[in-house]
Protein backbone atom coordinates (compact mmCIF):
# COMPACT_ATOMS: atom_id res chain seq x y z
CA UNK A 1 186.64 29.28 42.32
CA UNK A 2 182.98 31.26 43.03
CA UNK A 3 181.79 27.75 43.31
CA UNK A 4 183.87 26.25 45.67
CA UNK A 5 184.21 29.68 48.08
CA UNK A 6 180.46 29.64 48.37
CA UNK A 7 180.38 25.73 48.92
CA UNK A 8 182.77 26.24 51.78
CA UNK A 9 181.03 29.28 53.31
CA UNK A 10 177.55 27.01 53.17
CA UNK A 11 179.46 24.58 54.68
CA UNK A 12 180.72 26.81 58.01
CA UNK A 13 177.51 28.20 58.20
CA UNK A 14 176.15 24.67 58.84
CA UNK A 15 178.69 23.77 61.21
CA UNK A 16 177.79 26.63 63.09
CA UNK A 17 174.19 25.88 63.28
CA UNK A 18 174.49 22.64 64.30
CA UNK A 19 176.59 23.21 66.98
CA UNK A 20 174.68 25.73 68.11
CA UNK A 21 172.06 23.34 68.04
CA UNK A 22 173.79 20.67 70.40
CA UNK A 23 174.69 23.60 72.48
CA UNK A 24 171.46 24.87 73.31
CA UNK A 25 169.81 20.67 73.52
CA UNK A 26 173.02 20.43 76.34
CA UNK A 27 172.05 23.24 77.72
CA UNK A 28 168.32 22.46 77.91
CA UNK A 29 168.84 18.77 79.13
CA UNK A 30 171.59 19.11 81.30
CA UNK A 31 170.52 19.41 84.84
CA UNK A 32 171.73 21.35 87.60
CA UNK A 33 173.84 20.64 90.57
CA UNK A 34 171.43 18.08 92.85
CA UNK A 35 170.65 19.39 96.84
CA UNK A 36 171.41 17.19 99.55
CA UNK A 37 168.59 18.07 102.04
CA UNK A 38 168.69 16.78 105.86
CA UNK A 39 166.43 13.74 105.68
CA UNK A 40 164.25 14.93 108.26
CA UNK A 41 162.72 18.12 108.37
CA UNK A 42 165.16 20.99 110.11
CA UNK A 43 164.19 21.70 113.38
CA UNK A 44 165.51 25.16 112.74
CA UNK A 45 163.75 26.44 109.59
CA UNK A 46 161.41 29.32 109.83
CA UNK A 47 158.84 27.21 107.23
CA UNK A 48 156.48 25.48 109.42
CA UNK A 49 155.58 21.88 107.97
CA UNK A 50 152.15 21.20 107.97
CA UNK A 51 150.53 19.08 110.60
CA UNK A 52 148.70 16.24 109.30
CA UNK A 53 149.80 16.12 105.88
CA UNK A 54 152.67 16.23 103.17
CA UNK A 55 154.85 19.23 102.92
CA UNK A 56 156.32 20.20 99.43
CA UNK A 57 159.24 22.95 99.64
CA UNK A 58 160.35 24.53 95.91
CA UNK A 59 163.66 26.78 96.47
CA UNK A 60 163.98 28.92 93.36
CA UNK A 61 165.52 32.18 92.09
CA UNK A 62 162.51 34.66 91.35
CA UNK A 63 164.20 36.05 88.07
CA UNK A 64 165.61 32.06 86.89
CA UNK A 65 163.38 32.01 83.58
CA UNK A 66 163.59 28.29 83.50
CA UNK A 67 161.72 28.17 86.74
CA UNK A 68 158.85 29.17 85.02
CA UNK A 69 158.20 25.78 83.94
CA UNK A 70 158.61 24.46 86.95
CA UNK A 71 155.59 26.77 88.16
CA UNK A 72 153.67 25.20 85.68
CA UNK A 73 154.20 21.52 86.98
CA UNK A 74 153.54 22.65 90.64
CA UNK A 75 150.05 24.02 89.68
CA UNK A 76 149.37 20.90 88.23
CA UNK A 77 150.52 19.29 90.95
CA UNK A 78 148.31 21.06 93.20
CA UNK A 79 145.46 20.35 91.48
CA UNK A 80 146.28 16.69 90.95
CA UNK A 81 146.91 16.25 94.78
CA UNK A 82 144.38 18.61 96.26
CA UNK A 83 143.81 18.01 100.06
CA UNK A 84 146.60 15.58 100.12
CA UNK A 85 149.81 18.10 100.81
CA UNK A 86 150.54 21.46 100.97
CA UNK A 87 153.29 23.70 99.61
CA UNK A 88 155.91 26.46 100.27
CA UNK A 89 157.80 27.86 97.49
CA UNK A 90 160.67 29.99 99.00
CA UNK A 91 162.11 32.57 96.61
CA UNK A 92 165.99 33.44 97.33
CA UNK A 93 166.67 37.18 97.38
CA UNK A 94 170.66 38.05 97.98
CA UNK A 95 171.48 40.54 100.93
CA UNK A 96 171.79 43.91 100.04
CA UNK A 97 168.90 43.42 96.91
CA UNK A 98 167.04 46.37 96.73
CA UNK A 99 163.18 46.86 97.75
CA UNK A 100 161.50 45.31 94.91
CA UNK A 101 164.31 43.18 93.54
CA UNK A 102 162.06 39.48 94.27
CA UNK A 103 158.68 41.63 93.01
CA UNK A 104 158.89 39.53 90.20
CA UNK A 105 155.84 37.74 87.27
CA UNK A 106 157.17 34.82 89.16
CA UNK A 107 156.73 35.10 92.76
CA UNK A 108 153.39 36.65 91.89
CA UNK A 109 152.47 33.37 89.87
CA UNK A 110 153.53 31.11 92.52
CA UNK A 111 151.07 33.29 95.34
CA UNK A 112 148.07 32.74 92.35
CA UNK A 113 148.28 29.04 92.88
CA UNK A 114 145.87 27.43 95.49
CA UNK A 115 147.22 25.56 98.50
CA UNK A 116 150.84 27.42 97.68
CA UNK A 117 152.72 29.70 100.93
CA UNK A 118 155.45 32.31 99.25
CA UNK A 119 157.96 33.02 101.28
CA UNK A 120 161.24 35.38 100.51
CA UNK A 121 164.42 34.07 102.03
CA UNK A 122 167.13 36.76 102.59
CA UNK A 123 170.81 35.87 101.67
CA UNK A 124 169.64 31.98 101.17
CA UNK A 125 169.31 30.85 104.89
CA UNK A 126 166.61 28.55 104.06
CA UNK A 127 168.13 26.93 100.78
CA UNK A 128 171.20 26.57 102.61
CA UNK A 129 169.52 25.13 105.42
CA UNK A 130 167.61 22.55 103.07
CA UNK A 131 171.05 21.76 101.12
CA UNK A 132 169.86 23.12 97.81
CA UNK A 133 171.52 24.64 94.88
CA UNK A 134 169.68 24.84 92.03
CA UNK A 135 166.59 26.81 90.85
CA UNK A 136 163.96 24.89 90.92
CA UNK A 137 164.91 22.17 93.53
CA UNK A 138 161.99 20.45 95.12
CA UNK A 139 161.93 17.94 98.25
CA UNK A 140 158.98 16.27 99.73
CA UNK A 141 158.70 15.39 103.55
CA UNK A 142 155.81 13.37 104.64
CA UNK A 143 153.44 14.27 108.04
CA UNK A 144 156.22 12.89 110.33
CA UNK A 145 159.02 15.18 108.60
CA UNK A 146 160.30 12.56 106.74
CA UNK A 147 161.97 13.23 103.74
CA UNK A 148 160.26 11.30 100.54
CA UNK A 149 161.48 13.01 97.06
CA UNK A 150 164.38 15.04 96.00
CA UNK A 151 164.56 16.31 92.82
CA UNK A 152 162.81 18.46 89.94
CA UNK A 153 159.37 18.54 88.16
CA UNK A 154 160.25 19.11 84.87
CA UNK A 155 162.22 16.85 81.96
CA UNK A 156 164.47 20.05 81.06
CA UNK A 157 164.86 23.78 81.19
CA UNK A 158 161.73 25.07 80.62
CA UNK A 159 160.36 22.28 79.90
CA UNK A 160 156.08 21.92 80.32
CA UNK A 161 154.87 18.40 80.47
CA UNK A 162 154.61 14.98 81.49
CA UNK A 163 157.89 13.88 83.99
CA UNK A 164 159.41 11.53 85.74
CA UNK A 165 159.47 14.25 89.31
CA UNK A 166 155.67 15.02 89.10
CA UNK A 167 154.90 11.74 88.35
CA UNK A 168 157.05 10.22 91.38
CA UNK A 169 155.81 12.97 93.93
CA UNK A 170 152.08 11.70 92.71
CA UNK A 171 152.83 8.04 93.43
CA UNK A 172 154.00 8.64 96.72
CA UNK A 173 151.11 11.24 97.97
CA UNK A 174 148.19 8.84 96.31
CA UNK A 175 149.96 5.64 98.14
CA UNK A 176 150.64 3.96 94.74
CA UNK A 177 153.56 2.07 93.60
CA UNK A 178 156.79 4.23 93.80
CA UNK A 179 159.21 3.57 91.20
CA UNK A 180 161.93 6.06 92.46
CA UNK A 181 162.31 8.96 94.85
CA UNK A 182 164.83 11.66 93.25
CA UNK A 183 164.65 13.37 89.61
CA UNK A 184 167.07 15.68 87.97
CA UNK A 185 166.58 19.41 88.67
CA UNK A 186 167.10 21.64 86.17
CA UNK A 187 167.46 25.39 86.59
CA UNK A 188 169.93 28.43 87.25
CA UNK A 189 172.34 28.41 90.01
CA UNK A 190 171.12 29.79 93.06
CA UNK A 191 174.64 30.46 94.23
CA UNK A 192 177.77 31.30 92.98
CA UNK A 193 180.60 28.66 92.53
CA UNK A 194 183.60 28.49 95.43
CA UNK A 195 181.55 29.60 98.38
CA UNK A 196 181.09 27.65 101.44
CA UNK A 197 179.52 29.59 104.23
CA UNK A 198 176.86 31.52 103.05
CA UNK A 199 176.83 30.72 99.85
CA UNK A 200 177.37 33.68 97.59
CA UNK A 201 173.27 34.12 95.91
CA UNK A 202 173.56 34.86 92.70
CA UNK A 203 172.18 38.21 91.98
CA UNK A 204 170.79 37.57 88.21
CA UNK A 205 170.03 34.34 85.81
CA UNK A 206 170.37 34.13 82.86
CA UNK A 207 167.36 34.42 80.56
């Protein structure tokens, strides 16, 4: 009887861990809600485009841990593409956040990479205005403020490494052959389900 009660509590406990193991690879791998930007650049954001070359925008959430990642690919980025764009990651703060609220490791990380403009958009005005949703949402307009990428730069949640978004904005920037123009983004949600105008920004992600 010992036998078989321990045999069925080893067997719960496994169940357990392996579905908390397809849980958390779900989780990980499953991207977020994709943005559907304007597919030229809007006349009226407050982020100037640069003249006479690429402009990268990165919309995230300054306390989304899985953003962090996506950091990581952007320096990379940066360095890969030197000269050849340059980039404005715009952190979403929600109205009524208190002073200090976006002072965050990452907003302070994305201001330490080269060739990178931080900006701090109140209430989501310019996510809304670039269609975005999602922590870590990326789009790429070329010199004439044409839209060239949508997507992420990393192959999961917090995910460092080779992926198909890096690799795609690369192609396009060095002239190469382009294999595809959008990649899943994966990150918190920069605003709350339900809303429509305004968009309800989501105070906190989850760590």
């Amino acid at each position: 009887m010992r036998h078989l009660q321990t045999g069925t509590a080893i067997g719960l406990w496994a169940i357990v861990v392996v579905t908390g193991i397809v849980l958390l690879t779900r989780y990980s791998l499953g991207p977020g809600r994709a943005a559907t930007p304007p597919a030229r650049w809007p006349a009226a954001s407050a982020v100037a485009p640069a003249a006479n070359q690429a402009t990268l925008i990165l919309i995230a959430h300054p306390r989304c841990a899985c953003t962090r990642a996506t950091l990581g690919e952007l320096s990379l980025l940066m360095t890969h593409c030197a000269g050849r764009l340059s980039a404005h990651v715009i952190f979403v703060r929600p109205a009524g956040a208190p002073a200090g609220w976006a002072d965050t490791d990452l907003v302070r990380s994305a201001s330490a990479i080269p060739g990178v403009t931080v900006t701090t958009d109140d209430d989501g005005v310019e996510a809304n205005r670039f269609g975005t949703w999602t922590s870590g949402q990326v789009m790429l307009y070329d010199a004439s403020g044409r839209l060239e990428f949508c997507g992420g730069i990393t192959a999961g949640r917090g995910h460092v490494g080779d992926n198909a978004g890096r690799s795609a904005i690369e192609a396009l920037l060095r002239g190469g052959q382009v294999v595809r123009t959008s990649a899943p983004v994966f990150g918190c949600k920069l605003f709350a389900d339900g809303t429509t105008h305004g968009k309800e920004v989501v105070p906190e992600c989850p760590k």
